[in-house]
N, C-alpha and C. Protein backbone atom coordinates (compact mmCIF):
# COMPACT_ATOMS: atom_id res chain seq x y z
N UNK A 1 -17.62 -42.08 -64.39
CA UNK A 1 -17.37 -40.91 -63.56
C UNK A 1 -18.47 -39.88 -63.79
N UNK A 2 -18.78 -39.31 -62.59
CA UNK A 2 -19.45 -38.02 -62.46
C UNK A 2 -19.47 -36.94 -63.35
N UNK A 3 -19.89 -36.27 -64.66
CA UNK A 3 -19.66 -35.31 -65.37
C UNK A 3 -19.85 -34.16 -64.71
N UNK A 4 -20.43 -33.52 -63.75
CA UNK A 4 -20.27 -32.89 -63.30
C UNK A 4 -19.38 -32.26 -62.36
N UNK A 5 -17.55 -32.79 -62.24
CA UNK A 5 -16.21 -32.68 -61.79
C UNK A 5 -15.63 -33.50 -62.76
N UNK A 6 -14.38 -32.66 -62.67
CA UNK A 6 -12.80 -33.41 -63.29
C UNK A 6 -12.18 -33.55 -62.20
N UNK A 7 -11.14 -34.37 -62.02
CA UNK A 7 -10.18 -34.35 -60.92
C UNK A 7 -8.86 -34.55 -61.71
N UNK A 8 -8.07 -33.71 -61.81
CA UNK A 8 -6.62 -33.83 -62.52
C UNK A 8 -5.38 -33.71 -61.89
N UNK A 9 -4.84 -34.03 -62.57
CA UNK A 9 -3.52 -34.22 -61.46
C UNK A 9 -2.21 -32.92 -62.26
N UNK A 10 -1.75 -32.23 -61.21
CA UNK A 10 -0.71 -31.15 -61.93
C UNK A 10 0.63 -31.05 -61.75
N UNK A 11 1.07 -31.77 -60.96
CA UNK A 11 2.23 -32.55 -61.00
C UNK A 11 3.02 -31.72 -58.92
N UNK A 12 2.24 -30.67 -59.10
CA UNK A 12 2.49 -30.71 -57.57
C UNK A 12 1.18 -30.16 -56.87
N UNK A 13 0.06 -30.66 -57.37
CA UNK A 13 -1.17 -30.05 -56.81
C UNK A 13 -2.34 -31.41 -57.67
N UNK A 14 -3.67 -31.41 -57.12
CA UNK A 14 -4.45 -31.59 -57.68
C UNK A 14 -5.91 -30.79 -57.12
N UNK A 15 -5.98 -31.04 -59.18
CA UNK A 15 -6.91 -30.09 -59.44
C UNK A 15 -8.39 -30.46 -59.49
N UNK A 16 -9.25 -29.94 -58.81
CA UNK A 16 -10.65 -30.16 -58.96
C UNK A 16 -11.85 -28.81 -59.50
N UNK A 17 -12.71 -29.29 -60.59
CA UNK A 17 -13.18 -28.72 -61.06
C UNK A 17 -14.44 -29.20 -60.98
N UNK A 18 -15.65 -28.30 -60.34
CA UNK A 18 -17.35 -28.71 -60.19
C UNK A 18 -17.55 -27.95 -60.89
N UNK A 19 -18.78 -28.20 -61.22
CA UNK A 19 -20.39 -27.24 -61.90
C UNK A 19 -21.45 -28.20 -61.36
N UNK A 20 -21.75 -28.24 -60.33
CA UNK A 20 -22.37 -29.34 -59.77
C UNK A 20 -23.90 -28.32 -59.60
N UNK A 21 -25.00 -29.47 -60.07
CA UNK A 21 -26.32 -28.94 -60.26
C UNK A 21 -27.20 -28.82 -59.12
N UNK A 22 -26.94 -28.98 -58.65
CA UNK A 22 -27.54 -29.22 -56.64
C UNK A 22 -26.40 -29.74 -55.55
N UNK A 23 -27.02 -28.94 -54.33
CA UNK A 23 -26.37 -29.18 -52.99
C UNK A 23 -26.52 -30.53 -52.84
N UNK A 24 -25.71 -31.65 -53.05
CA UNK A 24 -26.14 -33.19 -52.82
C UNK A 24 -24.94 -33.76 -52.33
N UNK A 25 -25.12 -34.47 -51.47
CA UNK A 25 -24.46 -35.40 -50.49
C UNK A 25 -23.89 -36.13 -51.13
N UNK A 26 -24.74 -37.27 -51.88
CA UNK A 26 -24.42 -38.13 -52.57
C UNK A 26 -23.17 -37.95 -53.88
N UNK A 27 -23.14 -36.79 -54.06
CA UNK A 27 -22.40 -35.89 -55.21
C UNK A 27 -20.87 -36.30 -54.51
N UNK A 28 -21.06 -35.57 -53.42
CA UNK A 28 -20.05 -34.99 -52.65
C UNK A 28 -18.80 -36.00 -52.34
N UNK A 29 -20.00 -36.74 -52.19
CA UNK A 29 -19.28 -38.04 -51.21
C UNK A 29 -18.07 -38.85 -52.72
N UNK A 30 -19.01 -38.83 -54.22
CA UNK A 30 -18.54 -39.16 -55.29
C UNK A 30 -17.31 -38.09 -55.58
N UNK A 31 -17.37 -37.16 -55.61
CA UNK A 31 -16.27 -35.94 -55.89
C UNK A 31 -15.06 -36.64 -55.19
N UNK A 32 -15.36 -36.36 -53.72
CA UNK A 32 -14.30 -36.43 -52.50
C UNK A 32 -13.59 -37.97 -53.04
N UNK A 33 -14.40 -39.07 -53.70
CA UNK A 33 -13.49 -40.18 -53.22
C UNK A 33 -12.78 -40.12 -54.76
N UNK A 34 -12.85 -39.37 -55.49
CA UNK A 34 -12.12 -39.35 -56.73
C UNK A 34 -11.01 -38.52 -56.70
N UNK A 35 -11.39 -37.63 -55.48
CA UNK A 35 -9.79 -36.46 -55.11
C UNK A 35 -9.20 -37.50 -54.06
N UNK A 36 -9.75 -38.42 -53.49
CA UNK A 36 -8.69 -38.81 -52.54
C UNK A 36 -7.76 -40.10 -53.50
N UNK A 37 -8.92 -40.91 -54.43
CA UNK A 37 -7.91 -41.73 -55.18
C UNK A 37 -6.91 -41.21 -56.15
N UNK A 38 -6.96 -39.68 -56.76
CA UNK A 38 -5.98 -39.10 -57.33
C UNK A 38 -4.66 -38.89 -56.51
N UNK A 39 -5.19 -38.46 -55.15
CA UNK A 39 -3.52 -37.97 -54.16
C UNK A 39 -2.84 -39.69 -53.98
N UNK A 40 -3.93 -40.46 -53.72
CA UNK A 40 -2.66 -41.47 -53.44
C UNK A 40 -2.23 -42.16 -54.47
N UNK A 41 -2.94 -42.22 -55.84
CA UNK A 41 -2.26 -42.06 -57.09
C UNK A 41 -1.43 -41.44 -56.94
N UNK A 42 -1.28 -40.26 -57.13
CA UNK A 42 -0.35 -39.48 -57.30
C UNK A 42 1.06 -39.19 -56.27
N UNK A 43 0.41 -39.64 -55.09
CA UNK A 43 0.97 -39.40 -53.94
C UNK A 43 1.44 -37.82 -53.48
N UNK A 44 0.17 -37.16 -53.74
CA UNK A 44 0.51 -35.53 -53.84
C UNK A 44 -1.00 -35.43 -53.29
N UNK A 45 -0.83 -34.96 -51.93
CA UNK A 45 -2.37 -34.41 -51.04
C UNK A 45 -2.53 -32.91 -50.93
N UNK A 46 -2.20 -32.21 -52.15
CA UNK A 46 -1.98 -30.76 -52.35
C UNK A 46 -3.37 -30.60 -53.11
N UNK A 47 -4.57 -30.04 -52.46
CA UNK A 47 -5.98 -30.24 -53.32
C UNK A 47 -6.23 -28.34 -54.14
N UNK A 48 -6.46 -28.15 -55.05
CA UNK A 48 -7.18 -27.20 -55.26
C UNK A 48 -8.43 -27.27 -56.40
N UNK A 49 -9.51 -26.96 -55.47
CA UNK A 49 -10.82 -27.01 -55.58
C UNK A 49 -11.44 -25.67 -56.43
N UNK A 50 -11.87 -25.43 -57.79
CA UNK A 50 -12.67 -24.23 -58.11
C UNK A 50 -14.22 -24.98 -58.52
N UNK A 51 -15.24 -24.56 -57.68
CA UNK A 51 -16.43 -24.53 -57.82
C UNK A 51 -17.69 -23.62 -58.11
N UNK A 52 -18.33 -23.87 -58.90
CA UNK A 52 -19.46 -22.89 -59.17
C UNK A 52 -20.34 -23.64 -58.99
N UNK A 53 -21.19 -23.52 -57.39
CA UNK A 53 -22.10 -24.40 -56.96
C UNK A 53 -23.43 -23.55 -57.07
N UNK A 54 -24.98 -24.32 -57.57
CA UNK A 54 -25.71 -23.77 -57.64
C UNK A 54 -26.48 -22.72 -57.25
N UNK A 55 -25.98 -22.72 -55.89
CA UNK A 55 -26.59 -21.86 -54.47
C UNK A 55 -26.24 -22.02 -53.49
N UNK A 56 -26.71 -21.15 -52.75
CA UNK A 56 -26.18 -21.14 -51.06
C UNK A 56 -26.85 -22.41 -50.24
N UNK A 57 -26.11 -22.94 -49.14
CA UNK A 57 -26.23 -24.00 -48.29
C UNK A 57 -26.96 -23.49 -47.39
N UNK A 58 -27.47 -24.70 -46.63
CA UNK A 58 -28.27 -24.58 -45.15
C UNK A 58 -26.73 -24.48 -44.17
N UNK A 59 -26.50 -23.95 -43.24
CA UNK A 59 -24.93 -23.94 -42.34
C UNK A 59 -25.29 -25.35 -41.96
N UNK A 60 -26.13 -26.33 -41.84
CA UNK A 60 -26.35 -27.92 -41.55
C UNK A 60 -25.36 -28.69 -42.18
N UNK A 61 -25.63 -28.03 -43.41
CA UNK A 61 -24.35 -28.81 -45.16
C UNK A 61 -22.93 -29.10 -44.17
N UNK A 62 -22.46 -27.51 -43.65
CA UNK A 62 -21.11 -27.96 -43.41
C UNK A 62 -20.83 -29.04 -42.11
N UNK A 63 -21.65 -29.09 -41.22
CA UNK A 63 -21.39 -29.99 -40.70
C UNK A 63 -21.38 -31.89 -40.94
N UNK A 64 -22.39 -31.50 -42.22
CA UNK A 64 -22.13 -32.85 -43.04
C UNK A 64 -21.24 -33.38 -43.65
N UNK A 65 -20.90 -31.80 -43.95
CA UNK A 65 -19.35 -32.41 -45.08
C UNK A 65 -18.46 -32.93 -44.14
N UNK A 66 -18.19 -32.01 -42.77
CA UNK A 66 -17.60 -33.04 -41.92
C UNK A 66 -17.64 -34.25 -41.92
N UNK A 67 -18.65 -34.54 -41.45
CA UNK A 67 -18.86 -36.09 -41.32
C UNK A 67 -18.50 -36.76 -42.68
N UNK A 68 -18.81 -36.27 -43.52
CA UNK A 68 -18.69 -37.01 -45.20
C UNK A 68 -17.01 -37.06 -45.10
N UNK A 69 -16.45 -35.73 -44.89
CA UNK A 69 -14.99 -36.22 -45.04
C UNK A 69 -14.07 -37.41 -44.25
N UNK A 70 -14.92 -37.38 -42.68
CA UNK A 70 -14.37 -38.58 -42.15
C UNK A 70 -15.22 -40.16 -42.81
N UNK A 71 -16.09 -39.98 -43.20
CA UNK A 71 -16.74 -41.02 -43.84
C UNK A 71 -15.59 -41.54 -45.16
N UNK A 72 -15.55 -40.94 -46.15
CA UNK A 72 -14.68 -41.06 -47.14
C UNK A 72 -13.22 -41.06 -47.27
N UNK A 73 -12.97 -40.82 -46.10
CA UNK A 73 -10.82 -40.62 -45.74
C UNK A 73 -10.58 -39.27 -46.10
N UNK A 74 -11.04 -38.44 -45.76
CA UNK A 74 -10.16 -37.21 -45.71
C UNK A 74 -9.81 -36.65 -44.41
N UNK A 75 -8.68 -37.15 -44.62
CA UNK A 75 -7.99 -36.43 -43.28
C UNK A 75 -7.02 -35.23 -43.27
N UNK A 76 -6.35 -34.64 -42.38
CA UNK A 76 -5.53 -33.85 -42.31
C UNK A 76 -4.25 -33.33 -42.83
N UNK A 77 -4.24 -35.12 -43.76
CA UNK A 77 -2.80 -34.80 -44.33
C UNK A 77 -3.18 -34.25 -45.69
N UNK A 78 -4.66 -33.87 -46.36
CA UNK A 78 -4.91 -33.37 -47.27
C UNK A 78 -4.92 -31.69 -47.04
N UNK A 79 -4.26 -31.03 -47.70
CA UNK A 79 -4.07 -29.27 -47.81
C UNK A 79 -5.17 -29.22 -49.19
N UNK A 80 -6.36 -28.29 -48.49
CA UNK A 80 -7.52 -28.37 -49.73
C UNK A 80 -7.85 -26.56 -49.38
N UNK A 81 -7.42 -26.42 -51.20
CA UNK A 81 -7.57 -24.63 -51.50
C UNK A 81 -8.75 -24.07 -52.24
N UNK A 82 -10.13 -23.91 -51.85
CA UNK A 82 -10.99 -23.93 -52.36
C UNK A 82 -11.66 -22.70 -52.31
N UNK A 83 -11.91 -22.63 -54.23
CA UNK A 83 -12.38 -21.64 -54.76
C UNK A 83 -14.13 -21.25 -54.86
N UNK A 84 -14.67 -20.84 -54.45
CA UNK A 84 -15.69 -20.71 -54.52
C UNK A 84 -16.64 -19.59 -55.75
N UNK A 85 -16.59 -19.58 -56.42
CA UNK A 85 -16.93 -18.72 -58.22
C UNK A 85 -18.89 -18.00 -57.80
N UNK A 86 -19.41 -19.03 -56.83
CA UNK A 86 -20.71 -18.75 -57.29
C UNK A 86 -20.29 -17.26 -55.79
N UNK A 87 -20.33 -15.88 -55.84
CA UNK A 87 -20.65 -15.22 -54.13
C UNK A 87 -21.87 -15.43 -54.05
N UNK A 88 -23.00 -15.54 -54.34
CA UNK A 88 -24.22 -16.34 -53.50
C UNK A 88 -23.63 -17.30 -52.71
N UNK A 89 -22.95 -18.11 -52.86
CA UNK A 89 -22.84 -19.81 -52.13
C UNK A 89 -20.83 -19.31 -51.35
N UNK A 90 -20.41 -18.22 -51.33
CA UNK A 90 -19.60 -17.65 -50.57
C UNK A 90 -19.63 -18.28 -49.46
N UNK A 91 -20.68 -17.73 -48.59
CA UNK A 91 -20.91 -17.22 -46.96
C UNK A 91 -20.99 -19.23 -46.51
N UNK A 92 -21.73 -19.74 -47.35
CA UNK A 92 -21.68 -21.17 -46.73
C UNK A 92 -20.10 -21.78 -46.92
N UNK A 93 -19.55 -21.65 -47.78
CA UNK A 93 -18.15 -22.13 -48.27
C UNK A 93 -17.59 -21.32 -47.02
N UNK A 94 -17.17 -20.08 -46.54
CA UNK A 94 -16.03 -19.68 -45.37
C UNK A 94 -16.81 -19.86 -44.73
N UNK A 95 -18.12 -20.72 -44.32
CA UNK A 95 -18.47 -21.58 -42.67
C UNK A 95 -18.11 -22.77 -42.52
N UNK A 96 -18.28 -23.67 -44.32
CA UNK A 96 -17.79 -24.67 -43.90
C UNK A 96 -16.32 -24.50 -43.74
N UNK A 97 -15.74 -24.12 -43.88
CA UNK A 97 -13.81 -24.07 -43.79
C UNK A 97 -13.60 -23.93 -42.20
N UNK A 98 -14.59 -22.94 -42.12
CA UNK A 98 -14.35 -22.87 -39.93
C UNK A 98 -14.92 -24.17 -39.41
N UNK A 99 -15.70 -24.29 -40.06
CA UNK A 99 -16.06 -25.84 -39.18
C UNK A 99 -15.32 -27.21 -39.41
N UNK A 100 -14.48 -27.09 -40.74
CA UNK A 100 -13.67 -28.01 -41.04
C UNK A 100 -12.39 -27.95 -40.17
N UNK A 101 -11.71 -26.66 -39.90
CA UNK A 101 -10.58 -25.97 -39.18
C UNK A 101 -10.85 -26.44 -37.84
N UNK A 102 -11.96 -26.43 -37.61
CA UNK A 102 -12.30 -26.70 -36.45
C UNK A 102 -12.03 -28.29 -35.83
N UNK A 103 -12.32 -28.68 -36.80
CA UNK A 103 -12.16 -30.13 -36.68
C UNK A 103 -11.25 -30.97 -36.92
N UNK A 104 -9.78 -29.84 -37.42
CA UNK A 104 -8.25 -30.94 -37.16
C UNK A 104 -8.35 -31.03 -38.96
N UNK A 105 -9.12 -30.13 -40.01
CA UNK A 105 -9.01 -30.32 -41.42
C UNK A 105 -8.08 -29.19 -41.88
N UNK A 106 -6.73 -29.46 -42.95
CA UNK A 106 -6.10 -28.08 -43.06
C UNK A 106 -6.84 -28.14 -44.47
N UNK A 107 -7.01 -26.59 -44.48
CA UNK A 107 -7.80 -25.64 -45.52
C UNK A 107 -8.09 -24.41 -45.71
N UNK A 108 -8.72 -24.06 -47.04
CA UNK A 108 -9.00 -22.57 -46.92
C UNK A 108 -9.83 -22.55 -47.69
N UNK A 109 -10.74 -21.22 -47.77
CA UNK A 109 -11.51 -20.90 -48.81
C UNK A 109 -11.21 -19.20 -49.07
N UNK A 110 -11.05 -19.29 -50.59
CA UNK A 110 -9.73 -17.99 -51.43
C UNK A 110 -11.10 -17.74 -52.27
N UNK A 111 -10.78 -16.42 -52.57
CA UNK A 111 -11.60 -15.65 -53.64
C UNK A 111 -11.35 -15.92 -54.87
N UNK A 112 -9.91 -16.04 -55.39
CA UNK A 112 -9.39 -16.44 -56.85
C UNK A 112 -8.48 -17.68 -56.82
N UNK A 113 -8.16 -18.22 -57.67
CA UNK A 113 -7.45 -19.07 -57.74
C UNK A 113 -6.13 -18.96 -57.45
N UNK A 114 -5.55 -17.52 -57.78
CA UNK A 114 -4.04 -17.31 -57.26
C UNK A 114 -4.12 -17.42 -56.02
N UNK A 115 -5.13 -16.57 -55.29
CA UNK A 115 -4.83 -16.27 -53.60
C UNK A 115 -4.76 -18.29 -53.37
N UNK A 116 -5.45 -19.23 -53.89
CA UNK A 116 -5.56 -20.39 -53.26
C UNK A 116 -4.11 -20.72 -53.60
N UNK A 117 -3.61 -20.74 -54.77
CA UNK A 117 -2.18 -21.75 -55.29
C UNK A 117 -1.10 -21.01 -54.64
N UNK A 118 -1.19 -19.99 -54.10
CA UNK A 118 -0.31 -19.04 -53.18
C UNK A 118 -0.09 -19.51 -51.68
N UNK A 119 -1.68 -19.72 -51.30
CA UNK A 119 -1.28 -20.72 -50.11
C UNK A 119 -0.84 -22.03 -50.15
N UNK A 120 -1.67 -22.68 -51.35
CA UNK A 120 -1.29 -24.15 -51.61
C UNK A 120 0.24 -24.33 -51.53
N UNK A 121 0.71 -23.55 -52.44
CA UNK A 121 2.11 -24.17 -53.01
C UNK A 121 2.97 -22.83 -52.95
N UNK A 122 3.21 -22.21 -51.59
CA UNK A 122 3.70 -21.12 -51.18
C UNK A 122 5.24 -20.86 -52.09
N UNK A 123 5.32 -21.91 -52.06
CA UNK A 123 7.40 -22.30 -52.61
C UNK A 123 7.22 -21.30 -53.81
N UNK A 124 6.19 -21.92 -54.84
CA UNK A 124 6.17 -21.73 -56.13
C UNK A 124 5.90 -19.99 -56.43
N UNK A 125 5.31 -19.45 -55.26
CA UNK A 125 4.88 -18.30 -55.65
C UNK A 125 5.41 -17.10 -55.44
């Protein structure tokens, strides 16, 4: 596995954790298929994402991740609450979320981790 993410499981959420050293595809594509084999492990498609990514994206990125997510199985029935730590790499994270929204993906991108597990797991909060 990738040292640069954990993917854990929390018993009504899973948890993902980057420090990822570059904007890379290839990364991505590795991350994503380790959160999707945890939910159906787990059988829990409740994602929350905290990342501290190196830097800001080209707005190109998010339309890739699109494609990467239909490439890798992420579909709609995944709820993904993602934290973004670096505000340099902010403004690309709430474009990709509109372009994901856009495209039939449920998600968000939250400033802290409460505002995300608040939407994630509304019950609990």
């Amino acid at each position: 596995m990738d040292d640069r993410f954990t993917v854990t499981f929390h018993g009504d959420h899973v948890r993902v954790d980057t420090r990822a050293t570059d904007r890379d595809m290839d990364f991505a594509k590795a991350l994503w298929r380790a959160v999707k084999h945890a939910c159906i492990e787990n059988d829990c498609f409740n994602v929350l994402g905290v990342s501290l990514a190196p830097r800001d994206a080209p707005t190109m990125y998010a339309y890739a991740y699109a494609e990467m997510f239909k490439e890798v199985g992420i579909t709609g029935r995944f709820r993904i609450a993602w934290v973004e730590l670096n505000v340099e790499a902010k403004a690309t994270t709430r474009f990709t979320e509109t372009v994901l929204l856009n495209r039939g993906f449920r998600g968000g991108a939250f400033d802290t981790e409460e505002e995300a597990l608040q939407w994630l797991l509304p019950e609990s909060g």
